[in-house]
Structure formats: structure tokens, C-alpha cells
Protein backbone atom coordinates (compact mmCIF):
# COMPACT_ATOMS: atom_id res chain seq x y z
CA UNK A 1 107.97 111.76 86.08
CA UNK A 2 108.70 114.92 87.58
CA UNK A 3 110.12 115.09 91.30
CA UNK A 4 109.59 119.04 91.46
CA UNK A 5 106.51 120.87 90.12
CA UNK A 6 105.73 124.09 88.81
CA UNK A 7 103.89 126.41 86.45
CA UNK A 8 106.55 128.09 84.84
CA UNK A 9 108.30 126.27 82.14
CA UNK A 10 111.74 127.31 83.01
CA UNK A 11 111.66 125.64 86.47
CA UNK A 12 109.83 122.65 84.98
CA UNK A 13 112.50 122.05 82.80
CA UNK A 14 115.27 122.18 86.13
CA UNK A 15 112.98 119.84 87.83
CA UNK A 16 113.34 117.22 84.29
CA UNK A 17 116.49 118.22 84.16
CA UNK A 18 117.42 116.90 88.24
CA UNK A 19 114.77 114.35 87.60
CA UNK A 20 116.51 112.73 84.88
CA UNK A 21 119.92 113.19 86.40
CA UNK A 22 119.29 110.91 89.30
CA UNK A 23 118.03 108.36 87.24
CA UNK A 24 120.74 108.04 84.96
CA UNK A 25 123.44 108.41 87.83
CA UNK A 26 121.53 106.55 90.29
CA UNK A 27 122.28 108.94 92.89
CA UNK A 28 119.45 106.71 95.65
CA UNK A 29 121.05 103.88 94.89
CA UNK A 30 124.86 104.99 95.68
CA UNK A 31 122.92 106.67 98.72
CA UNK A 32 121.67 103.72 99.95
CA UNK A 33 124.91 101.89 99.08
CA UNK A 34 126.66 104.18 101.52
CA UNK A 35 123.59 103.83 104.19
CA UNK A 36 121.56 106.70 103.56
CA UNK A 37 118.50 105.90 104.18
CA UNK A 38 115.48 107.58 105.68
CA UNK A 39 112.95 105.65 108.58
CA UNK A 40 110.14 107.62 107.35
CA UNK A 41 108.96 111.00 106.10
CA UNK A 42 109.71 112.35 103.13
CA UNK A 43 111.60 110.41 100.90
CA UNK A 44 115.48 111.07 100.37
CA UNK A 45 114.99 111.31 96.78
CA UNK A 46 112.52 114.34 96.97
CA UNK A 47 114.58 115.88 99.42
CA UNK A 48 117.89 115.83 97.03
CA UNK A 49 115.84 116.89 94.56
CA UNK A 50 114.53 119.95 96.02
CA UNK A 51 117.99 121.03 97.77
CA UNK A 52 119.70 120.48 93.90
CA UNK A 53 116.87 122.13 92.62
CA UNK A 54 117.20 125.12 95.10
CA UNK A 55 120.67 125.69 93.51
CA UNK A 56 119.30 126.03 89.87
CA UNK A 57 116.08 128.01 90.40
CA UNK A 58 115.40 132.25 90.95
CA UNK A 59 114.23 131.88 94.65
CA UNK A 60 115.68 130.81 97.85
CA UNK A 61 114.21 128.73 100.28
CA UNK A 62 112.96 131.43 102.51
CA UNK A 63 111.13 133.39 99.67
CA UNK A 64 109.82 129.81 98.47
CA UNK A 65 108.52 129.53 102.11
CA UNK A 66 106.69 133.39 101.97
């Protein structure tokens, strides 16, 4: 399952690529180990995701947002 989605194949493959680095780390659970946790909203997972994901892809956050 893919966190991030997109139509172009190169981002796609970033958001497998994040995707399937937090699994096999288990970067939620060592946040929530060291009490990082969210009350509600979006979910910390997504949010890492999109902030690592920011780092990898063409665009910045502001041209994302335009």
C-alpha cells in the first residue's frame, strides 16, 4: 500500500520506496516508543511520509500547494 499517490511513475516509485522503508524500519513504532503520538488528525505516519517524500520529489511544498 502506498502512503503517497501520484500519476507519474517516478514519484510513485518514491512513495513505494518511503512506503516500504517505514515498514521494514518500523519508524511508527520507534515513534511511538519515544511518545510520538498524535490525538487526532492526520496520522503521524502520513505526515513522515509526505515530509520524507518532499525531500525526494521535483516540487516543493509551496508549488505542491499552487
Amino acid at each position: 500500500m502506498s502512503i503517497l499517490s501520484s500519476n507519474h511513475p517516478v514519484e510513485n516509485q518514491v512513495a513505494n520506496s518511503i512506503s516500504r522503508f517505514l515498514s521494514d524500519f518500523q519508524v511508527i513504532r520507534l515513534f511511538r516508543a519515544c511518545g510520538c503520538v498524535k490525538a487526532k488528525g492526520i496520522s503521524v505516519e502520513f505526515l513522515f511520509a509526505y515530509i520524507l517524500g518532499n525531500a525526494f520529489r521535483s516540487s516543493s511544498f509551496y508549488m505542491q500547494q499552487r
